[in-house]
Protein backbone atom coordinates (compact mmCIF):
# COMPACT_ATOMS: atom_id res chain seq x y z
CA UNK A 1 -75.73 103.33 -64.30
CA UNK A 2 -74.80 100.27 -61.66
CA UNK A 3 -76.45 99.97 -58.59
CA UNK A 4 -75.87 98.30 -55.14
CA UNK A 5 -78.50 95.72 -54.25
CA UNK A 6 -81.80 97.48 -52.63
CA UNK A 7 -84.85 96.44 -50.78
CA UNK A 8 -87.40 95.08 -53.58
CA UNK A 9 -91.36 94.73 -52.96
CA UNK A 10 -91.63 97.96 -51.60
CA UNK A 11 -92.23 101.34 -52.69
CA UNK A 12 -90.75 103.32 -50.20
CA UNK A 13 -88.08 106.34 -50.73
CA UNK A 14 -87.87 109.41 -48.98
CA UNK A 15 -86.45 112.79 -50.54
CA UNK A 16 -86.18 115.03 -47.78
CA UNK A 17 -84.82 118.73 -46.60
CA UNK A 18 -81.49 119.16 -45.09
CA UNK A 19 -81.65 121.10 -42.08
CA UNK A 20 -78.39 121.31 -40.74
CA UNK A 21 -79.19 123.74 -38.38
CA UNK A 22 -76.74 123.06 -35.85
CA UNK A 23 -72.88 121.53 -35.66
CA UNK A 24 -73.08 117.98 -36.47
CA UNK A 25 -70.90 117.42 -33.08
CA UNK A 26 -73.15 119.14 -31.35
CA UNK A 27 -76.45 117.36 -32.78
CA UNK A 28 -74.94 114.19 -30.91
CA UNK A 29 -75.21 115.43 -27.62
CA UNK A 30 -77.84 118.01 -27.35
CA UNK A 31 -81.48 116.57 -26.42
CA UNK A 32 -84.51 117.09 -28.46
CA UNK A 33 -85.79 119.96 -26.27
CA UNK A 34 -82.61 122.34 -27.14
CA UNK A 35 -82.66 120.73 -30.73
CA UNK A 36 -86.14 120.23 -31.94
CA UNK A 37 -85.04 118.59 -35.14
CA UNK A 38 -83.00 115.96 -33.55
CA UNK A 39 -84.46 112.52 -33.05
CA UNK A 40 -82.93 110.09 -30.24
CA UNK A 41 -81.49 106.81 -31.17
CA UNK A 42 -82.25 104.07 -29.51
CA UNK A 43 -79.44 103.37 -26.34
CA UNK A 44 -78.34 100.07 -28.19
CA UNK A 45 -77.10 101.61 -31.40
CA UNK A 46 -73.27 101.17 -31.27
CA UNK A 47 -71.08 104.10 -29.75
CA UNK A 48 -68.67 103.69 -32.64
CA UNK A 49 -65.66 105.50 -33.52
CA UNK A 50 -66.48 105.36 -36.68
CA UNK A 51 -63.67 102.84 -38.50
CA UNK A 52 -65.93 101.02 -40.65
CA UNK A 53 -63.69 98.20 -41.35
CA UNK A 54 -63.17 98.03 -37.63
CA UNK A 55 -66.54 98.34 -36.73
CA UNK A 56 -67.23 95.34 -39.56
CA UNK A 57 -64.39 93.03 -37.86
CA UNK A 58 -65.50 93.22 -34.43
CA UNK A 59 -69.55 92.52 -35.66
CA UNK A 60 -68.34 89.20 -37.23
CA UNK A 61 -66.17 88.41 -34.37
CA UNK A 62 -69.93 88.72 -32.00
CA UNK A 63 -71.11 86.89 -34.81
CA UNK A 64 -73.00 89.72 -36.34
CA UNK A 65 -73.00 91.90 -39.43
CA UNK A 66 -72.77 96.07 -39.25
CA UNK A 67 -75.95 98.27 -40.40
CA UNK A 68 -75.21 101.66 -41.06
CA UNK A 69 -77.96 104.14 -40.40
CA UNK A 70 -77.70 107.31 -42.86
CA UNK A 71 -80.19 110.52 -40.97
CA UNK A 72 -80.54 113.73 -40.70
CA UNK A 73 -82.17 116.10 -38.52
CA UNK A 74 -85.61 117.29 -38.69
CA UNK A 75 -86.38 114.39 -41.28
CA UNK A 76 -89.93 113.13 -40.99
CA UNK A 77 -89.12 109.50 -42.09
CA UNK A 78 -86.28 109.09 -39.97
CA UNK A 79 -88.68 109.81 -36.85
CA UNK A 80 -90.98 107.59 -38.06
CA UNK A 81 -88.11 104.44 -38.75
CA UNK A 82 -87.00 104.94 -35.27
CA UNK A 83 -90.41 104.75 -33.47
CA UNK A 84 -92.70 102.83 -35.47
CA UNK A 85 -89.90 100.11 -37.04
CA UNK A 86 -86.82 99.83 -34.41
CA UNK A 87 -90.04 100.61 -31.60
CA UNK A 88 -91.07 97.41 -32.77
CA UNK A 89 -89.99 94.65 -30.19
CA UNK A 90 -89.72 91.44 -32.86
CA UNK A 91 -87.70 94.37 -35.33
CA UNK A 92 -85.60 95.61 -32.21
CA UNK A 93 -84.82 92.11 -30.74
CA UNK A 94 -83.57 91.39 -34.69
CA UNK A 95 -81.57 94.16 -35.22
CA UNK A 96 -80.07 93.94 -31.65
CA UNK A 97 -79.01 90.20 -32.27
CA UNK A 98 -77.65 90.31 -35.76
CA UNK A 99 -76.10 93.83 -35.88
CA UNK A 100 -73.94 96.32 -35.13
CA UNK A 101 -76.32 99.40 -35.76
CA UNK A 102 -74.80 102.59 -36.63
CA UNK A 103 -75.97 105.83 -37.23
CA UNK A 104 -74.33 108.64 -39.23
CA UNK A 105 -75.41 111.99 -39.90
CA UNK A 106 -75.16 112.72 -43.60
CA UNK A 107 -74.89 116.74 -42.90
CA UNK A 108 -72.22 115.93 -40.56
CA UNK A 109 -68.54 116.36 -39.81
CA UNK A 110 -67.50 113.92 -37.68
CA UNK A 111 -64.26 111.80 -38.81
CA UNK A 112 -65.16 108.39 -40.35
CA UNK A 113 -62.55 105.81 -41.38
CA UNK A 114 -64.45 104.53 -44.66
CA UNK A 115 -64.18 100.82 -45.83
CA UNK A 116 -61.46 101.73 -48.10
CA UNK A 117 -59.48 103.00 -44.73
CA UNK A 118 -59.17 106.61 -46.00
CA UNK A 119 -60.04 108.94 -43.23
CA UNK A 120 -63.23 111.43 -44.43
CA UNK A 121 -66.42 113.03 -43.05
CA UNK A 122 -69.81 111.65 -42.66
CA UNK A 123 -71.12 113.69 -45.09
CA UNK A 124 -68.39 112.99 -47.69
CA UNK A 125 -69.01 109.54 -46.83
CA UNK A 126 -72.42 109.22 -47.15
CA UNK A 127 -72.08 111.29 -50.71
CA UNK A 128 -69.26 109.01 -52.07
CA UNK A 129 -71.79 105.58 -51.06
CA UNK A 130 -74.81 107.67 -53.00
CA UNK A 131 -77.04 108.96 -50.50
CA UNK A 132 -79.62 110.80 -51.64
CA UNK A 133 -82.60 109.97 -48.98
CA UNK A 134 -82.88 109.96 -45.52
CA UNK A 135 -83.31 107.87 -43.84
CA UNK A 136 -80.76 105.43 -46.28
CA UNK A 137 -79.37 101.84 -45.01
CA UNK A 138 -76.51 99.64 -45.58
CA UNK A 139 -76.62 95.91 -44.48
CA UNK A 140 -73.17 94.74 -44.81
CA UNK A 141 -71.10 91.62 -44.82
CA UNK A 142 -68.00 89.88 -43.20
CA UNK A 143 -66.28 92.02 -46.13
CA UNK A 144 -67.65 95.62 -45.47
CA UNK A 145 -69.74 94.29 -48.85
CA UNK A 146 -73.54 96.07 -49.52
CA UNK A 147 -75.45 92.98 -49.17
CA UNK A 148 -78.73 94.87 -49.19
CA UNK A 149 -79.57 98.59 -49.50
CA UNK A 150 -82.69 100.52 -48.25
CA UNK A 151 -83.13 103.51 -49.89
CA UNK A 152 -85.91 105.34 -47.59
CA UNK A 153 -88.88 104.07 -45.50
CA UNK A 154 -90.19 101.08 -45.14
CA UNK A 155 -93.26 99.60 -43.60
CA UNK A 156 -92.28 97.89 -40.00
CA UNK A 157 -93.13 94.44 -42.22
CA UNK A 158 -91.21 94.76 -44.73
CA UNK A 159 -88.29 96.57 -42.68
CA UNK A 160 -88.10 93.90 -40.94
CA UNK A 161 -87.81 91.52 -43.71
CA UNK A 162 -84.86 93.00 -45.05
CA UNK A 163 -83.37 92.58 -41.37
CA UNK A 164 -83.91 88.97 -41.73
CA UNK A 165 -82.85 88.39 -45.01
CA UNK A 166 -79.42 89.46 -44.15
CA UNK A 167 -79.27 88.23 -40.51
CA UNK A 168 -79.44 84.79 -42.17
CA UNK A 169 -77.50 85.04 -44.91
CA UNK A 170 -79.84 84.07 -47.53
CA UNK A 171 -77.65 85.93 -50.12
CA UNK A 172 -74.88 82.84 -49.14
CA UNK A 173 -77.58 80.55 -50.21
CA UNK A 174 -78.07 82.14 -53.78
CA UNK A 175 -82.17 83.65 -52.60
CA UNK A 176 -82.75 86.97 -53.71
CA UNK A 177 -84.43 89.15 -51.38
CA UNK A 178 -87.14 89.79 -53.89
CA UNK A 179 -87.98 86.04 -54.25
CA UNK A 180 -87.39 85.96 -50.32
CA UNK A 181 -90.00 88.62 -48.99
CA UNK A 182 -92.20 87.04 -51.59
CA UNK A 183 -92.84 84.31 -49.91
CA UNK A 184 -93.69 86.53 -46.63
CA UNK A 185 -95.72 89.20 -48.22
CA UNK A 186 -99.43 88.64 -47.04
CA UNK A 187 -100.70 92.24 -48.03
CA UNK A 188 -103.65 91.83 -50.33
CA UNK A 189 -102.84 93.65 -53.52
CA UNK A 190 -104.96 94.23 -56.72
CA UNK A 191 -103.70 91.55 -58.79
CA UNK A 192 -103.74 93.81 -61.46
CA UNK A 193 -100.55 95.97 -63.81
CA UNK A 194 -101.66 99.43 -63.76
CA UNK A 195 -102.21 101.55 -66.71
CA UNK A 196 -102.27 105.39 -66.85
CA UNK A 197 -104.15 107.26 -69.45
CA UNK A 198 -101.61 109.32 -71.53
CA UNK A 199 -98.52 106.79 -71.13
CA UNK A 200 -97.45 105.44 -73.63
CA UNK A 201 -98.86 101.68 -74.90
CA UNK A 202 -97.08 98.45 -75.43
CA UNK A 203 -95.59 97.19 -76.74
CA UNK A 204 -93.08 99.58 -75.20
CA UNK A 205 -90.62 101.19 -78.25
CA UNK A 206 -88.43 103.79 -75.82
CA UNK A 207 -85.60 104.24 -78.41
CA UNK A 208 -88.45 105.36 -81.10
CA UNK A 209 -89.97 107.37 -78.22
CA UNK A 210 -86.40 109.31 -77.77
CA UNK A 211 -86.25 110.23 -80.98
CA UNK A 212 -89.34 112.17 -81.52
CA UNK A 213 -89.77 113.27 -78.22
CA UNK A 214 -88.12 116.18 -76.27
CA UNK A 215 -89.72 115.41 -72.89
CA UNK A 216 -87.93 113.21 -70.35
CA UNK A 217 -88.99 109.68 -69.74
CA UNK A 218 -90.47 108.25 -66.96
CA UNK A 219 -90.61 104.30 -66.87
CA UNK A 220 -92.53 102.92 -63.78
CA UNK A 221 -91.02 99.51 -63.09
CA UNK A 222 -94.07 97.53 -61.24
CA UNK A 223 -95.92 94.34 -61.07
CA UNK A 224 -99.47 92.86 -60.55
CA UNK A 225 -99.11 91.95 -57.13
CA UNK A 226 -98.09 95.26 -55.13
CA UNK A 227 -99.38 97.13 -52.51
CA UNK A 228 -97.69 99.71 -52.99
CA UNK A 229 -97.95 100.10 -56.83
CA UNK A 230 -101.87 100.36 -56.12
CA UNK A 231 -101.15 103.09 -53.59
CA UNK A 232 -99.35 105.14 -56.29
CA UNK A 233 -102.08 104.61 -59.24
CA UNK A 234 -105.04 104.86 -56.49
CA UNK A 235 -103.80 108.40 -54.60
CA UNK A 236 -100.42 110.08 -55.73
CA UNK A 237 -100.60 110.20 -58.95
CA UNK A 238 -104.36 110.99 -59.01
CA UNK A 239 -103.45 114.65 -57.28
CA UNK A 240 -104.22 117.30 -59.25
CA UNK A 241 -100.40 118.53 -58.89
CA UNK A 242 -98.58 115.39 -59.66
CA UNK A 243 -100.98 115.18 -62.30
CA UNK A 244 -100.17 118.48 -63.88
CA UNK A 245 -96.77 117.64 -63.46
CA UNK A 246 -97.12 114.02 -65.14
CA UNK A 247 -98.06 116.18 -68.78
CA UNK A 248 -94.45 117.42 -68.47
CA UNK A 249 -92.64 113.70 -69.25
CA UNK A 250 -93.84 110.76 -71.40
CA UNK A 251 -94.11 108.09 -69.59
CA UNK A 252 -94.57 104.01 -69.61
CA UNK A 253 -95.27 101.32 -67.74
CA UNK A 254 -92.67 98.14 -67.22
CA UNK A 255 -93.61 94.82 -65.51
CA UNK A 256 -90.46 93.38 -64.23
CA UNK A 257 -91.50 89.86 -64.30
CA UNK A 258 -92.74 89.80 -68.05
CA UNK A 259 -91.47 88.03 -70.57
CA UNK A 260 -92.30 90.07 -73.28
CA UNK A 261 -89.73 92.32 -75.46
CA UNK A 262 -89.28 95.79 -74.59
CA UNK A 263 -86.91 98.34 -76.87
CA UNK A 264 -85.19 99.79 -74.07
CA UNK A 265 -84.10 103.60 -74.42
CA UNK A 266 -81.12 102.70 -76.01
CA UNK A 267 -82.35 100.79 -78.71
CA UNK A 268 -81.91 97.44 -77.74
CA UNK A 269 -84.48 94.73 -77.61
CA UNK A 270 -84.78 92.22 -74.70
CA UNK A 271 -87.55 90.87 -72.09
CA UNK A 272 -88.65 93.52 -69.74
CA UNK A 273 -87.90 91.41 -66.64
CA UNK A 274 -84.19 91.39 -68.23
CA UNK A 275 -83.67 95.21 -68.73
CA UNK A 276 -84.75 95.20 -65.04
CA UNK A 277 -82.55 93.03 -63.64
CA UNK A 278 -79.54 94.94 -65.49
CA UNK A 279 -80.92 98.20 -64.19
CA UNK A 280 -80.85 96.71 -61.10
CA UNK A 281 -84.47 97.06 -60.29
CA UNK A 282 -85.85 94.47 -57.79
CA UNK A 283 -88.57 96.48 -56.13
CA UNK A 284 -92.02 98.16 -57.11
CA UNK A 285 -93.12 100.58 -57.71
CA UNK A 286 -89.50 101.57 -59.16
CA UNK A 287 -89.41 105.31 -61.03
CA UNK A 288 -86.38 105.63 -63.26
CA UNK A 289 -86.28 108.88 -65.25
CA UNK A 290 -84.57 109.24 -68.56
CA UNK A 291 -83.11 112.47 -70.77
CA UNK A 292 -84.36 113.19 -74.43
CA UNK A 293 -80.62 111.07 -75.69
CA UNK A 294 -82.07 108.19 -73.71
CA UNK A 295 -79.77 108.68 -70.57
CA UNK A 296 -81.02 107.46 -66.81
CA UNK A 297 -80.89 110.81 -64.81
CA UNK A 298 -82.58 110.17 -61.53
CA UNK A 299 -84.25 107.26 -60.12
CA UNK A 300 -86.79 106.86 -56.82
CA UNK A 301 -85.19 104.44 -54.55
CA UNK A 302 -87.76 104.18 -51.53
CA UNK A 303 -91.13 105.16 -50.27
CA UNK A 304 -92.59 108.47 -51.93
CA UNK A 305 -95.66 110.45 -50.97
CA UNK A 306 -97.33 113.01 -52.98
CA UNK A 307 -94.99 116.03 -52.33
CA UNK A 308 -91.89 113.88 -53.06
CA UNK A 309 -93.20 112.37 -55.86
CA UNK A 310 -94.08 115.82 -57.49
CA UNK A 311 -90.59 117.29 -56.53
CA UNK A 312 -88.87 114.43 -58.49
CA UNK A 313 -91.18 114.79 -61.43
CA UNK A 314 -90.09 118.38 -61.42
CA UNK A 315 -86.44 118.34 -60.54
CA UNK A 316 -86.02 115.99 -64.07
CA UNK A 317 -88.75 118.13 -65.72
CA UNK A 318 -87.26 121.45 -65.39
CA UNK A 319 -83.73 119.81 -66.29
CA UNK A 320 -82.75 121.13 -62.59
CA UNK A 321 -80.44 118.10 -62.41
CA UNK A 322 -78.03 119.26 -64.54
CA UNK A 323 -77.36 122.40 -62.03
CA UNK A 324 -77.88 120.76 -58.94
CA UNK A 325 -77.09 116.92 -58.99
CA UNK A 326 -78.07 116.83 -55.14
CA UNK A 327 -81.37 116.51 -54.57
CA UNK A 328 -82.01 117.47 -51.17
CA UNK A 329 -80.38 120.41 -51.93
CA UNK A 330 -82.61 121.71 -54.90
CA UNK A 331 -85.81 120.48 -52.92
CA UNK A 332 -84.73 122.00 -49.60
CA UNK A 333 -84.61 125.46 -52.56
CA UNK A 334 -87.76 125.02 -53.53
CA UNK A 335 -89.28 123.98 -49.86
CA UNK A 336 -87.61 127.23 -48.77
CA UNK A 337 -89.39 129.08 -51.89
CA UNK A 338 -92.65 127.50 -50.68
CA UNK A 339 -92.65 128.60 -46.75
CA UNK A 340 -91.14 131.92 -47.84
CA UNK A 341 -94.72 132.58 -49.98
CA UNK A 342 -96.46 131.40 -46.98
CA UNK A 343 -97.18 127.78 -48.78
CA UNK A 344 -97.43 125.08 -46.06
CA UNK A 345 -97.77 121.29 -46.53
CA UNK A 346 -97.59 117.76 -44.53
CA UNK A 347 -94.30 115.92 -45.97
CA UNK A 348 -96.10 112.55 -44.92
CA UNK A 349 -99.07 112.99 -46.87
């Protein structure tokens, strides 16, 4: 499965409900009182008409670069990007001088012009670019190109990074953004590659592990030095439901820096920090899932609490994925379930 370029370092994606409650044209201009699930954007986003390519030509001609903003209404995250990250002054004052910010409602029906010039819908856009999360964001180029993709939310510090890396072109100068917000990264981490009792032990055989095994695969893509990887070990997965829902896959462990061989699912043999970079994996904690034949299925792109976390273990589990390939709609199913048995929870915890 390709992949665009995303946000490394970070483990931050966000699987949330759609709530289209109301009209996506009528989301735009109705205020947060009449619309409780709306959030305000910030008066400096662009008031675009939504031609992409347009929108891309005029950014380089201020000498800036366009970042789409992919929402929805009544998402958690998406509150929480716009007040705590573009709040920010030093993250505002970036975003405001190197881009044209626009936001796009991936329930919605306004007409967008996409960068191939074929007239569609936000929502048909945002599902032919991949968007699973919200909130999702696309730094592009002088060429409408994905220079960097955020998948979900991201710590303020780390947000803001990504801004930066694209703002000065660092991909022109051949720096990754995962060797680039390594050298800003002062979080103290453990130091240490995480091992979970159960998973399975290296050296890592995933073809062999196909073949006897009916279970899906989960492979955890981390490394020693991570914040977030520690958060995951330390409190997610050490709920009692994600833990129950853990027994349901096999799963392993994969440190994308290491040199050592790995048999990947498909049978080949190569250096785990190899198989990485061809899955396109330059963040922890990374969670790609895999069928009993081996196949990648679903993959965590962002910042996950517990409740997310458990949903994805369970939408791959169950084999819901084969049903209902969007997953936002099969977890806004089973949120629905939940409330309708009078089963409440925080989605940020």
């Amino acid at each position: 499965m390709t992949r665009p370029t995303h946000l490394p370092l970070a483990l931050c994606a966000v699987l949330l409900i759609a709530q289209p409650a109301l009209a996506a044209d009528d989301t735009e201009v109705l205020s947060d009182l009449q619309n409780p699930g709306y959030h305000s954007k910030p008066s400096w986003f662009k008031n675009s008409f939504l031609d992409i390519r347009e929108d891309v030509v005029e950014a380089a001609d201020a000498g800036k670069r366009v970042l789409l903003y992919f929402y929805q209404d009544g998402c958690p995250y998406c509150e929480k990007l716009l007040r705590d990250n573009f709040g920010d002054q030093a993250i505002s004052e970036t975003a405001r001088d190197a881009f044209e910010v626009i936001a796009l409602n991936i329930w919605g029906d306004r007409e967008v012009t996409g960068i191939d010039g074929a007239a569609t819908t936000e929502k048909a856009f945002a599902a032919a670019l991949g968007v699973q999360y919200t909130p999702s964001i696309l730094l592009l180029d002088e060429d409408a190109a994905t220079v960097l993709r955020i998948d979900g939310y991201y710590p303020p510090h780390q947000f803001h990074a990504g801004l930066r890396y694209v703002a000065q072109k660092r991909e022109e100068a051949g720096e990754s953004f995962r060797d680039f917000y390594a050298r800003q990264d002062t979080q103290t981490a453990s130091g240490e590659l995480h091992q979970e009792p159960g998973f399975l032990a290296p050296p890592l055989r995933l073809a062999d592990n196909r073949a006897r095994s009916e279970r899906p695969l989960l492979v955890m893509f981390e490394q020693p030095v991570c914040v977030a990887c520690d958060e995951l070990h330390q409190d997610i997965l050490r709920r009692e439901p994600v833990a129950l829902a853990l027994t349901n896959l096999d799963g392993a462990i994969v440190d994308i820096s290491s040199k050592e061989t790995i048999q990947t699912p498909a049978g080949r043999t190569l250096p785990s920090r190899d198989w990485a970079a061809e899955l396109g994996i330059q963040y922890t904690p990374s969670l790609v899932l895999f069928d009993d034949d081996g196949n990648e299925v679903f993959r965590t792109d962002g910042y996950l609490k517990a409740f997310h976390v458990h949903g994805v273990l369970d939408y791959v589990a169950t084999g819901a994925y084969r049903h209902q390939p969007n997953f936002q709609r099969w977890l806004q199913h089973r949120t629905d379930a939940l409330h309708a048995r009078g089963i409440d929870y925080d989605l940020m915890r």
